[in-house]
Protein backbone atom coordinates (compact mmCIF):
# COMPACT_ATOMS: atom_id res chain seq x y z
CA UNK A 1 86.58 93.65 77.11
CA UNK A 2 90.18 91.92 77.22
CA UNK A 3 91.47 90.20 80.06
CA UNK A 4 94.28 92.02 81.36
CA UNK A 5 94.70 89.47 84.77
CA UNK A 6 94.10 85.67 84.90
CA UNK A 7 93.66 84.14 88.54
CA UNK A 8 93.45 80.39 88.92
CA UNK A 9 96.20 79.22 85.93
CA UNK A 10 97.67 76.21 85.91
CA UNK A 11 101.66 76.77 86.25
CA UNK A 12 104.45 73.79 85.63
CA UNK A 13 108.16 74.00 86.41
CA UNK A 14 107.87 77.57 88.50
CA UNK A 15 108.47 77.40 92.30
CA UNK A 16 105.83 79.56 94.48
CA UNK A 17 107.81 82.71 94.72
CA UNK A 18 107.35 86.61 94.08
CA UNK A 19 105.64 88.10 90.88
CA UNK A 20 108.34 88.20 87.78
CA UNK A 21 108.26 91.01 85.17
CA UNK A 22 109.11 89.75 81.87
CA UNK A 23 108.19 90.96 78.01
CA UNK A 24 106.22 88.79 75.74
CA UNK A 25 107.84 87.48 72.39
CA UNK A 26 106.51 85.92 69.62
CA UNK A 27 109.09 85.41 67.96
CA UNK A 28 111.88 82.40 68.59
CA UNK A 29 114.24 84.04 66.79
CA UNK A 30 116.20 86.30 70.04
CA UNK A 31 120.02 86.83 71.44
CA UNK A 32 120.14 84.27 74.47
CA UNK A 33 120.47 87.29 76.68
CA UNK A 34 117.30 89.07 75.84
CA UNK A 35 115.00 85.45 75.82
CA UNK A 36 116.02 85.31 79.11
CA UNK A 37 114.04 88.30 80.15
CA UNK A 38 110.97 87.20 78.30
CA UNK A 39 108.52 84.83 77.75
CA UNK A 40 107.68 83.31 74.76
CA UNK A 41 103.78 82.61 73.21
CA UNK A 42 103.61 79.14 72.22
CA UNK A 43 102.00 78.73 68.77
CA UNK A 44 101.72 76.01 66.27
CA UNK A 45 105.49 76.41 65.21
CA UNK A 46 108.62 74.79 66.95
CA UNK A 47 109.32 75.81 70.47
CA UNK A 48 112.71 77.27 70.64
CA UNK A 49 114.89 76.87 73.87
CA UNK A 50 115.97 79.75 76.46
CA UNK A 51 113.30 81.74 77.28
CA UNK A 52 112.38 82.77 80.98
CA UNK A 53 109.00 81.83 80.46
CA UNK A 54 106.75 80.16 78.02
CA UNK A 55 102.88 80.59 77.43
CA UNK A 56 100.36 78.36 76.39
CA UNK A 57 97.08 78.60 75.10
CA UNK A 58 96.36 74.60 75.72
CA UNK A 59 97.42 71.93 77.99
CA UNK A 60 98.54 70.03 75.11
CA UNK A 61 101.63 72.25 74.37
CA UNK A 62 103.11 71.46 77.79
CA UNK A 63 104.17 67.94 76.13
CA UNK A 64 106.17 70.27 73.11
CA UNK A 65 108.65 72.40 75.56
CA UNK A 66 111.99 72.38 76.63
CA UNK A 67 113.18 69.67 79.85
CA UNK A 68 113.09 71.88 83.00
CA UNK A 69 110.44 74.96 81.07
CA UNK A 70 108.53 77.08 83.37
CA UNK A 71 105.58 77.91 81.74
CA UNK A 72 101.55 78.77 82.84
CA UNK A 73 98.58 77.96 80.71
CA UNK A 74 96.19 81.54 79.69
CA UNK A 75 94.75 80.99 76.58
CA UNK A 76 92.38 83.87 76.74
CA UNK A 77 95.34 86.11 77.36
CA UNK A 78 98.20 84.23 74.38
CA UNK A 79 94.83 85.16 72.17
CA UNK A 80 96.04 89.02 72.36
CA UNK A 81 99.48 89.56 73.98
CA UNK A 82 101.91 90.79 71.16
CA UNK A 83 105.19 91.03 70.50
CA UNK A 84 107.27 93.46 73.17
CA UNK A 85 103.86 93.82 75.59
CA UNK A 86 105.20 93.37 79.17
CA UNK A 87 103.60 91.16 82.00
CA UNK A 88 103.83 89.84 85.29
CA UNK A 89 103.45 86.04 86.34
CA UNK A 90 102.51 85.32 89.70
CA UNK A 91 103.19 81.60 90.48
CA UNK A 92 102.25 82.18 94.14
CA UNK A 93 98.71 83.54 93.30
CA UNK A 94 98.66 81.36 89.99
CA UNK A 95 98.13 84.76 88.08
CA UNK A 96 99.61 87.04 85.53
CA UNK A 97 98.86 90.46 85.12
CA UNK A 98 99.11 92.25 81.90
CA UNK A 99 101.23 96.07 82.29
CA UNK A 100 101.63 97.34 79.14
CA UNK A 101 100.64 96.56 75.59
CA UNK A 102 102.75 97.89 72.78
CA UNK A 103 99.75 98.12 70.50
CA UNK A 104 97.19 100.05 72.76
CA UNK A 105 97.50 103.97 73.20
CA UNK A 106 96.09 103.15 76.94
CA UNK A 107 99.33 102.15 79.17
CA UNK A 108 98.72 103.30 83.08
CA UNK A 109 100.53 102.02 85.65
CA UNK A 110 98.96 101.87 88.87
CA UNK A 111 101.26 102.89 91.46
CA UNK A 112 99.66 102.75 95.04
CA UNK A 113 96.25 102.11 96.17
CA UNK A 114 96.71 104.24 99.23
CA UNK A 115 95.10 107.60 99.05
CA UNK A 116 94.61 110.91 101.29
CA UNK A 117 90.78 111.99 99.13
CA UNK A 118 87.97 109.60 99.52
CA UNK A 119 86.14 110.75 96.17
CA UNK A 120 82.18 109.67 96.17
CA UNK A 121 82.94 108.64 92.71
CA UNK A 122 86.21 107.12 92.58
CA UNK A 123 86.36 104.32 89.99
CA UNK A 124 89.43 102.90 92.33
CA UNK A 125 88.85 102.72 96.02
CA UNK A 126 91.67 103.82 97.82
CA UNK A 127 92.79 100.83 100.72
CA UNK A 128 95.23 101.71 103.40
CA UNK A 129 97.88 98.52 102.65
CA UNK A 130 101.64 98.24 102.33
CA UNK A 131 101.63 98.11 98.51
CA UNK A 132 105.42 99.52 98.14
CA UNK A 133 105.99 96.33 96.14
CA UNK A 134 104.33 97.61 93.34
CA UNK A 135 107.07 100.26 92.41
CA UNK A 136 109.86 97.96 92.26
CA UNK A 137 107.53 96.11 89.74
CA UNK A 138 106.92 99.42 87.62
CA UNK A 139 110.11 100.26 87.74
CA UNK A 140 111.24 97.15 85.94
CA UNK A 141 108.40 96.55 83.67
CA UNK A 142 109.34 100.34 82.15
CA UNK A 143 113.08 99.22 81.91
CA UNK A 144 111.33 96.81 79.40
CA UNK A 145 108.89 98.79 77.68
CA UNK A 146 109.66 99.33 74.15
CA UNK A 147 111.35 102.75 73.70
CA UNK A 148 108.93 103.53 70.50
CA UNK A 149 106.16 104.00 72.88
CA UNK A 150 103.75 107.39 72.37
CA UNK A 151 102.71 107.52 75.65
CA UNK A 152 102.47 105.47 79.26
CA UNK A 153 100.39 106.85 82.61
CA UNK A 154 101.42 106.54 85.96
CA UNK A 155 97.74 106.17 88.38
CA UNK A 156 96.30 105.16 91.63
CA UNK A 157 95.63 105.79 94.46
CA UNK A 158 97.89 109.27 94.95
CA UNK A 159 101.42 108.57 93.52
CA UNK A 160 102.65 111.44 95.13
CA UNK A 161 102.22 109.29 99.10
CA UNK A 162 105.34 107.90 97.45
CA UNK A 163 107.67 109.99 98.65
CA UNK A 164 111.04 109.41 97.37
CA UNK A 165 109.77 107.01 95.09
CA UNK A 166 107.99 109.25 93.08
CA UNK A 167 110.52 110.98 91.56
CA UNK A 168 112.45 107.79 91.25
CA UNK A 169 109.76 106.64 88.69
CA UNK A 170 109.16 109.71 87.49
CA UNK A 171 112.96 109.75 86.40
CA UNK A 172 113.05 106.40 85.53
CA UNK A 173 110.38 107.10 82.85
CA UNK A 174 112.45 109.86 81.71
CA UNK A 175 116.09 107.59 81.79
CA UNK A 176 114.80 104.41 79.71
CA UNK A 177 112.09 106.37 78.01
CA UNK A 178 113.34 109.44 76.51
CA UNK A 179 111.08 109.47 73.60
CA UNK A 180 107.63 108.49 75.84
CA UNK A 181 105.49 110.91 77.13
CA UNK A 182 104.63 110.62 81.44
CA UNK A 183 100.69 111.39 82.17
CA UNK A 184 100.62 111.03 86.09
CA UNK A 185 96.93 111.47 87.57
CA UNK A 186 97.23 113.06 91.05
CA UNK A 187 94.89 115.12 93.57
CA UNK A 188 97.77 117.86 93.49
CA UNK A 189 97.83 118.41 97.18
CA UNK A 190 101.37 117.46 97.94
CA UNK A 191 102.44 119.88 95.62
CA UNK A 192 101.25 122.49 98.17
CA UNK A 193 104.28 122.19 99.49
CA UNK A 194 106.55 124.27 96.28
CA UNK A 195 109.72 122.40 97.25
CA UNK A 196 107.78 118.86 96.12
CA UNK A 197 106.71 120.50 92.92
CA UNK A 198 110.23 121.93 92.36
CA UNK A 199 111.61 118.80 92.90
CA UNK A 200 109.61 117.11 90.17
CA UNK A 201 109.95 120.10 87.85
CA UNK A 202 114.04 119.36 88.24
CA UNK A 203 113.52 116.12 86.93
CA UNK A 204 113.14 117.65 83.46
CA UNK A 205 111.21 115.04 81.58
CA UNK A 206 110.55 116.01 78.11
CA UNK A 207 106.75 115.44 78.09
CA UNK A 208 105.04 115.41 81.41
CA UNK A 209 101.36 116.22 82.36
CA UNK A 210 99.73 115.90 85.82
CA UNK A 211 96.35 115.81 85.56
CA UNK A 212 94.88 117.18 88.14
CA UNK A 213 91.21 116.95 89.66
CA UNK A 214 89.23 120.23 90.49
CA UNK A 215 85.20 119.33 90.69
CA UNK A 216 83.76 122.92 91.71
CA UNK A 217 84.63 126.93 91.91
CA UNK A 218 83.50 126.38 95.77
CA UNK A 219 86.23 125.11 98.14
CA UNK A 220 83.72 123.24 100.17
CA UNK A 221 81.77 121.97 97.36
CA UNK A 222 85.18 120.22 96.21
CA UNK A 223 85.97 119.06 99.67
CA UNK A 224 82.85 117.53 100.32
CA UNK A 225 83.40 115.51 96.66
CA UNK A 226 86.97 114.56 97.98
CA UNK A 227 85.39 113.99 101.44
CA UNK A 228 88.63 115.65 102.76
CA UNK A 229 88.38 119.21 104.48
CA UNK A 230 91.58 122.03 102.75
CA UNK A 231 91.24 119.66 100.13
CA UNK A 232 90.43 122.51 97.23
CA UNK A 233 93.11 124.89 98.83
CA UNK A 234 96.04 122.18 98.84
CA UNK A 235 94.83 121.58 95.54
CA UNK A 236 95.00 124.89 94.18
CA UNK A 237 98.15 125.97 95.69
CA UNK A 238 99.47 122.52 94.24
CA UNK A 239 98.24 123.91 90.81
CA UNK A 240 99.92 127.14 90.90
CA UNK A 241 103.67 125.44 92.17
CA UNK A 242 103.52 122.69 89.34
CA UNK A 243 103.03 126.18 86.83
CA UNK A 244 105.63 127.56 88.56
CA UNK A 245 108.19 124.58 88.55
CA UNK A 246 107.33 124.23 84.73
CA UNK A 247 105.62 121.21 84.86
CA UNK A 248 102.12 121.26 82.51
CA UNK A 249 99.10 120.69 84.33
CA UNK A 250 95.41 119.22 83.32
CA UNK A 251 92.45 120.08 84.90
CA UNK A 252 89.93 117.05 85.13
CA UNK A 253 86.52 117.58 86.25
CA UNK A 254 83.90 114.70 86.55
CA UNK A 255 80.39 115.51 85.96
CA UNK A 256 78.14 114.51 88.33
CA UNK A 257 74.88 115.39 90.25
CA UNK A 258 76.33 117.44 93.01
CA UNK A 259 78.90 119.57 91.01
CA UNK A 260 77.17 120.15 87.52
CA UNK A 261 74.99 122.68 88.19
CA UNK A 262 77.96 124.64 89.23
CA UNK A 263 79.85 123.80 85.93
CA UNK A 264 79.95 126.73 83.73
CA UNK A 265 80.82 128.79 87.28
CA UNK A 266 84.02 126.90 87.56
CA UNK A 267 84.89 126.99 83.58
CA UNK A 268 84.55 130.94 84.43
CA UNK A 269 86.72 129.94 87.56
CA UNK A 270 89.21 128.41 85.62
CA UNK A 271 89.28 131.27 82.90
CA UNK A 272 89.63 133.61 85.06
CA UNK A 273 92.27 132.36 87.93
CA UNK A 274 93.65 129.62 86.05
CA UNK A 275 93.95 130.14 82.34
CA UNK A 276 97.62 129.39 82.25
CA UNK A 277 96.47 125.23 82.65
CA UNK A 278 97.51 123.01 79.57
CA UNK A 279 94.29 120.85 79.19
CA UNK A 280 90.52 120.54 80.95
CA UNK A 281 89.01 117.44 80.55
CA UNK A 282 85.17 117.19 81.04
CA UNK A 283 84.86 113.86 81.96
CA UNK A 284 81.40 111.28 82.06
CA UNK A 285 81.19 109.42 85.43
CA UNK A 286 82.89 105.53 85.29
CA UNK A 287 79.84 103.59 87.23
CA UNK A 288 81.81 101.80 89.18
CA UNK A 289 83.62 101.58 92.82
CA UNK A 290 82.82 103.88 94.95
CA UNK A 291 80.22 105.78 92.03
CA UNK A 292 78.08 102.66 91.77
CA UNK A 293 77.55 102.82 95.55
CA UNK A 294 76.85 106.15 95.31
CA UNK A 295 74.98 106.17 92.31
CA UNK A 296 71.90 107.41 94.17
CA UNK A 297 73.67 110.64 94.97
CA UNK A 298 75.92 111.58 91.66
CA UNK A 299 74.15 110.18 88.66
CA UNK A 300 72.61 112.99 85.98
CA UNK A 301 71.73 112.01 82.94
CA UNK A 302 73.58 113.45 80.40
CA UNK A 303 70.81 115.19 78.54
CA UNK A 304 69.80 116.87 81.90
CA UNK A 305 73.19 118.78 82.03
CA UNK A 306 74.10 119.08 78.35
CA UNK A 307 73.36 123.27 78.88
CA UNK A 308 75.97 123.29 81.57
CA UNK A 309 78.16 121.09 79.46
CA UNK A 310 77.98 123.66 76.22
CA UNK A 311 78.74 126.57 78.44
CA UNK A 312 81.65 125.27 80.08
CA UNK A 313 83.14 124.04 76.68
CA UNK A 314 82.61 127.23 75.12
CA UNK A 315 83.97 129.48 77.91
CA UNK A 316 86.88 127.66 78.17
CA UNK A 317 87.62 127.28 74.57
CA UNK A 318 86.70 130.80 73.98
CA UNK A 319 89.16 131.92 76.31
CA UNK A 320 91.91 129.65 74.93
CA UNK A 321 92.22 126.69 76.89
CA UNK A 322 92.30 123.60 74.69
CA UNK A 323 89.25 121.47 76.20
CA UNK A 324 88.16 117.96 75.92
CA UNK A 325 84.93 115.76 76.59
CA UNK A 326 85.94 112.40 77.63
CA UNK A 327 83.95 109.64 78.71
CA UNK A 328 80.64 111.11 76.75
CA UNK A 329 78.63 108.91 73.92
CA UNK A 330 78.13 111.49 70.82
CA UNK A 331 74.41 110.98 70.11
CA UNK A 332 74.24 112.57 74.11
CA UNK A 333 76.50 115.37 73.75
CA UNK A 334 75.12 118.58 72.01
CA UNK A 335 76.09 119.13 68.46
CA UNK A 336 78.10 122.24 68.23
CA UNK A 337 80.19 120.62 71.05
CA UNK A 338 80.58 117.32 69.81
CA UNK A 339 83.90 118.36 68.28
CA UNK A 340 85.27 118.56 71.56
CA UNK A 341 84.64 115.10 72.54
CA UNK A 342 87.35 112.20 72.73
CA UNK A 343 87.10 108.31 72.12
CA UNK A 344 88.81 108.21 75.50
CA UNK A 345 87.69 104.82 77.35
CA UNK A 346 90.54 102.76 77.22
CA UNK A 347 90.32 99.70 74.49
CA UNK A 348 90.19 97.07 77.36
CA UNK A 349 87.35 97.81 79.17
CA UNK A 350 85.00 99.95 76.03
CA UNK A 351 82.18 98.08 74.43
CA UNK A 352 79.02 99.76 72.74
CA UNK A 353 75.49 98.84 73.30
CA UNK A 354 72.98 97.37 70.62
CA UNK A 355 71.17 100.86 70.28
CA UNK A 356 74.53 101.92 68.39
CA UNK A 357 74.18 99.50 65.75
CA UNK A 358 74.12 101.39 62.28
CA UNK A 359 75.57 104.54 64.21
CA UNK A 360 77.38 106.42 61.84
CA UNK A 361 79.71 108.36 64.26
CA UNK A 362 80.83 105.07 66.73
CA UNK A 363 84.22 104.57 65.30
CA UNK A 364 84.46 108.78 66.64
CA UNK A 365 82.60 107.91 69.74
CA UNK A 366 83.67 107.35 73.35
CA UNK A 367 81.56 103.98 73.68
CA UNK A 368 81.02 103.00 77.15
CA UNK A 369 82.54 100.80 79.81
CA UNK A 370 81.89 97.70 79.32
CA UNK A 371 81.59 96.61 83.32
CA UNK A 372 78.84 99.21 83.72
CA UNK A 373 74.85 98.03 82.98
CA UNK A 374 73.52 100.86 84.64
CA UNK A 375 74.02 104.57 84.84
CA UNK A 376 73.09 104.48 80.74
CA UNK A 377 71.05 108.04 79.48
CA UNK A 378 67.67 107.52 78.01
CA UNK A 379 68.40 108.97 74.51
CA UNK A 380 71.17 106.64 73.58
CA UNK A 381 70.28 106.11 70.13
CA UNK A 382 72.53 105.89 66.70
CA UNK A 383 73.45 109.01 65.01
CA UNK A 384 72.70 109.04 61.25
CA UNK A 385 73.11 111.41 59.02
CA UNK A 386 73.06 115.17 60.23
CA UNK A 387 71.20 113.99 63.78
């Protein structure tokens, strides 16, 4: 699991003052105007002057820098930051926070923490705070995000209780990022409203998906999930204006307890009503949040709804809409549907278990996250040969 935030770091030369966006270097060799946007990893080499910031992996290299440096000591985090990744030191808090990493295909941006669903199994609990801080720091941490990037995400919370401010990252994105495509998780239900979803479609970014929650084929099924009543009709009305405004849409479904049963009923739902989407995912439950609290309620074992699982994959791909398993270990989804599944977990927080060892399919397979140590299925177990 890699660090992505340090608390507790020793900082010298930095007033306390607000969280600073910079991009890593490793390299001394920089125009003066572009080291003074980033900060530079200290290594065994000379320590050139100008940069904004400088960081160390010991207390030892504080005697090698510059008169008047500002610099913070995170050795576990100078073991994997890399050359145009983009951070955020925190001198206040003593922290830095790490936003985007050139070398991982996983780049979300959280956006809010505020939400209007309450999902049993949201990996993020929503909090009701004044958090508008945080777009001003996206917004400059993608003015610095190299413009090679495949891909960056915009999360939460619900980015659409933005406002405004929505579409001002959303167009940011598409201003400093031409090349980059935007995968923005919402519930969809401001985009009920058709003038919202118009307004994004407008925007006319090259490569955007929303990706879009929908957990049964029963509207009060969903809303009890969401703990939100209209929920599943906001939702689906949201759906339908996004297709309308142009704007791709994918539907993500979380398997759990309460809603699998019902899961090859809403692939039919879907293939029926709304076989114009761009993506499903089928995802495996993230233990964690608001899910481990409810674990009681929501966890299935794999195995116990791998039937439900095969139908919905092959109803929805037989009917043309590309579908992916995310979130799934291999030797626990059914063969003829393993295809289908995705090494999804993001890098940071994926780890595999010692039952994979000598599993011939784990550089294919999801893994698992590497907080959880529960909510495991019982036939975990290393795939060789044709098992």
């Amino acid at each position: 699991m890699i660090p992505l935030r340090a608390r507790a770091l020793e900082f010298r030369g930095a007033s306390p003052a607000s969280a600073e966006v910079i991009r890593v270097s490793l390299s001394a060799d920089r125009p003066a105007i572009i080291k003074a946007q980033e900060g530079f990893v200290v290594g065994t080499g000379p320590v050139p002057e100008g940069f904004a910031w400088y960081l160390l992996g010991s207390v030892d290299d504080f005697q090698r820098l510059p008169i008047d440096a500002r610099a913070v000591i995170a050795p576990a985090q100078t073991m994997f930051l890399g050359q145009g990744d983009v951070i955020a030191v925190d001198p206040l808090r003593k922290a830095i926070r790490v936003l985007y990493r050139g070398n991982s295909p996983y780049n979300h941006f959280l956006l809010t923490e505020r939400c209007n669903n309450y999902c049993l199994m949201c990996s993020q609990p929503p909090r009701d705070v004044d958090d508008n801080w945080i777009v001003d720091e996206v917004l400059r941490a993608i003015q610095l995000v190299r413009r090679d990037a495949v891909e960056i995400g915009f999360t939460g919370g619900e980015p659409t209780l933005l406002g405004e401010r929505f579409f001002e990252l959303v167009q940011a994105a598409a201003s400093h990022l031409p090349g980059t495509a935007l995968h923005i998780l919402s519930n969809g239900r401001r985009f009920s409203d058709g003038e919202f979803a118009a307004k994004l479609g407008a925007i006319g970014h090259h490569d955007l998906m929303m990706g879009i929650p929908v957990y049964s084929d029963l509207a009060h099924l969903h809303d009890h999930v969401v703990q939100a009543d209209g929920a599943y009709d906001e939702t689906i009305r949201g759906i339908l204006a996004l297709k309308a405004s142009g704007v791709r849409v994918e539907i993500r479904v979380v398997l759990q307890a309460q809603t699998v049963g019902r899961l090859p009923h809403l692939a039919q739902f879907i293939a029926r009503n709304l076989l114009f989407v761009d993506h499903v995912a089928l995802m495996g439950l993230e233990p964690t949040g608001f899910a481990r609290a409810n674990m009681e309620s929501i966890w299935c074992d794999p195995v116990d709804y791998a039937h439900q699982l095969s139908a919905a994959v092959k109803t929805l791909s037989g009917a043309g809409i590309r579908t992916s398993i995310y979130n799934s270990q291999l030797c626990v989804v059914p063969a003829d549907i393993r295809p289908y599944a995705r090494r999804s977990i993001s890098d940071w927080k994926q780890t595999y278990l010692p039952e994979c060892e000598g599993c011939e399919a784990k550089r294919e397979c999801a893994g698992f996250f590497a907080s959880v140590t529960h909510g495991r299925s019982r036939a975990i177990r290393p795939i060789v040969g044709a098992s």
